[in-house]
Protein backbone atom coordinates (compact mmCIF):
# COMPACT_ATOMS: atom_id res chain seq x y z
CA UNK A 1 0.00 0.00 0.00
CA UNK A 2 1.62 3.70 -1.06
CA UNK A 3 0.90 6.20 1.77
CA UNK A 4 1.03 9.75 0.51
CA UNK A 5 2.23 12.25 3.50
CA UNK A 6 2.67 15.35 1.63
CA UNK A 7 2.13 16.23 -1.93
CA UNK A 8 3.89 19.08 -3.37
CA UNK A 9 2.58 20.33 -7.15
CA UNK A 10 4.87 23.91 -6.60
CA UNK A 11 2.50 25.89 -6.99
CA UNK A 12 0.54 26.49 -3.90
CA UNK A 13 -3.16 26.92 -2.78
CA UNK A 14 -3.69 30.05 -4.26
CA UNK A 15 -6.89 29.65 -4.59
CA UNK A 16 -6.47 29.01 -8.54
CA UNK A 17 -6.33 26.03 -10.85
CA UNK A 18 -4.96 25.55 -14.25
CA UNK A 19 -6.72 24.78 -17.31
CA UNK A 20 -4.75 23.44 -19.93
CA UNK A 21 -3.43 25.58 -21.91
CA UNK A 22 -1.96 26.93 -18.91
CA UNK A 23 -4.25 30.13 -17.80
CA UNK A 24 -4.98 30.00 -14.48
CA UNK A 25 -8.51 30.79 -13.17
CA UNK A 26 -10.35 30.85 -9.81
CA UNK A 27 -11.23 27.22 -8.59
CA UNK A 28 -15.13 28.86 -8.27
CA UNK A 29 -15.14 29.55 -11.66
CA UNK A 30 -17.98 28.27 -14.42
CA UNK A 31 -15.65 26.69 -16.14
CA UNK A 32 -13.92 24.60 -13.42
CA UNK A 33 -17.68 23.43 -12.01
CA UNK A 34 -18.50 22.55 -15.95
CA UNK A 35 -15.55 20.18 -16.50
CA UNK A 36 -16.00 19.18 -13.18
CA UNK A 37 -19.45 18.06 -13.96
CA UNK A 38 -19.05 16.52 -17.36
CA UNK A 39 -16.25 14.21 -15.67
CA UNK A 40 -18.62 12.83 -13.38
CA UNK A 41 -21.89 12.62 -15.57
CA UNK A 42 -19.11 10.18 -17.74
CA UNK A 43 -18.19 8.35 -14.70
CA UNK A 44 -21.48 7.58 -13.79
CA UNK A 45 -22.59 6.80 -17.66
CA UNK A 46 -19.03 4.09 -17.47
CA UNK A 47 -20.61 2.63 -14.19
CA UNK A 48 -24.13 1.90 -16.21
CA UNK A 49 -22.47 0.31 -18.70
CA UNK A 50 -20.77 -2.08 -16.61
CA UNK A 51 -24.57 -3.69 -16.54
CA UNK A 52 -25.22 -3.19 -19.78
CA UNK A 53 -24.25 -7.21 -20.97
CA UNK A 54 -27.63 -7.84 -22.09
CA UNK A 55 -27.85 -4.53 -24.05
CA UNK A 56 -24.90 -3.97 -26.82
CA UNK A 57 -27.01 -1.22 -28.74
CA UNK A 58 -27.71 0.87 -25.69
CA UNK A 59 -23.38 0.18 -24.62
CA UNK A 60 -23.01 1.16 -28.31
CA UNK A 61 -24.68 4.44 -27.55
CA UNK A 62 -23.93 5.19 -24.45
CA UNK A 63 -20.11 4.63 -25.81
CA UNK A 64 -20.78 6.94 -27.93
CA UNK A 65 -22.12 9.92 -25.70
CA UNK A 66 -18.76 8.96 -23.44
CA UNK A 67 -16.83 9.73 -26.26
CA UNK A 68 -18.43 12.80 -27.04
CA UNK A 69 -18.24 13.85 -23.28
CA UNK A 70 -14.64 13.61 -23.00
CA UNK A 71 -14.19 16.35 -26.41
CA UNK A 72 -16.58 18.72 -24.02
CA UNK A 73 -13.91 18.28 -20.84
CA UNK A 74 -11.03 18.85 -23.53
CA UNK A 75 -12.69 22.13 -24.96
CA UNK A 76 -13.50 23.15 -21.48
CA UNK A 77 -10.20 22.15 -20.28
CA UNK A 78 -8.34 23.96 -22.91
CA UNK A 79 -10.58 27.42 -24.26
CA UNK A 80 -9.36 28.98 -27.32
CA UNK A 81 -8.05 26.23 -29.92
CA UNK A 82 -8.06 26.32 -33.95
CA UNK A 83 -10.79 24.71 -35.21
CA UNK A 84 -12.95 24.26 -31.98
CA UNK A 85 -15.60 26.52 -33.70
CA UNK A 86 -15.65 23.75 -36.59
CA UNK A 87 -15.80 21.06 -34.60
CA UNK A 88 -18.88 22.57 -32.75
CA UNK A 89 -20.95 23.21 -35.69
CA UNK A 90 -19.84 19.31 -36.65
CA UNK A 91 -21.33 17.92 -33.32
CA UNK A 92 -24.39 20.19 -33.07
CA UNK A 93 -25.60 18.86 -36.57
CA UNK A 94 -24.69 15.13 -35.22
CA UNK A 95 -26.59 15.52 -31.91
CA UNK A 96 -29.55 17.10 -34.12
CA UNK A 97 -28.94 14.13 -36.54
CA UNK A 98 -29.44 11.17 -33.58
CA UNK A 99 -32.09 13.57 -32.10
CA UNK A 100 -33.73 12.91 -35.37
CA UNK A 101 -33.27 9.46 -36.07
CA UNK A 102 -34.53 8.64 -32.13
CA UNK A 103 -37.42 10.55 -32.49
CA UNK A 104 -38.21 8.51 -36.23
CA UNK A 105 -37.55 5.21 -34.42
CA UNK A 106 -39.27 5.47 -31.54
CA UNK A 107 -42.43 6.49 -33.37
CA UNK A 108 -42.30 3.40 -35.11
């Protein structure tokens, strides 16, 4: 068993916390409580799907959201990147698309 007395990271409780591409920004801040939140709404979505044996298309799916998830923490991890605006417009026309294609099958 490894017992951790004191961990240093250099930087000190300031109060602050570092996204990644290195600006620092209050620990209270929006952003912090957003990525914060997305991490454990995947969590919880990886812990369903350790039950999820008996149903491969909802794993398949749920895969898929986890997926999607983790490129929301990276673009809330890291604010200002080429091509985020792109890739935005890309995954609002996919989540429209499967909003779609839900709505057509479950009416069937």
């Amino acid at each position: 068993m490894v017992v951790l007395n004191r961990i240093y990271t250099r930087t000190g409780d300031d109060g602050t916390t570092a996204l990644g591409s290195g600006e620092r920004r209050p620990k209270y801040d929006l952003r912090i409580a957003a990525y914060g939140t997305v991490d454990e709404t995947n969590a919880a979505i990886g812990i369903v799907r350790l039950y999820l044996a008996d149903a491969p298309e909802l794993d398949a799916m749920l895969g898929l959201i986890q997926n999607d998830l983790f490129d929301l923490g990276a673009d809330l991890a890291v604010p200002q990147r080429e091509g985020k605006a792109e890739r935005l417009r890309m995954l609002s026309s996919q989540v429209s698309g499967s909003s779609a294609t839900s709505m057509a099958s479950t009416q069937n």
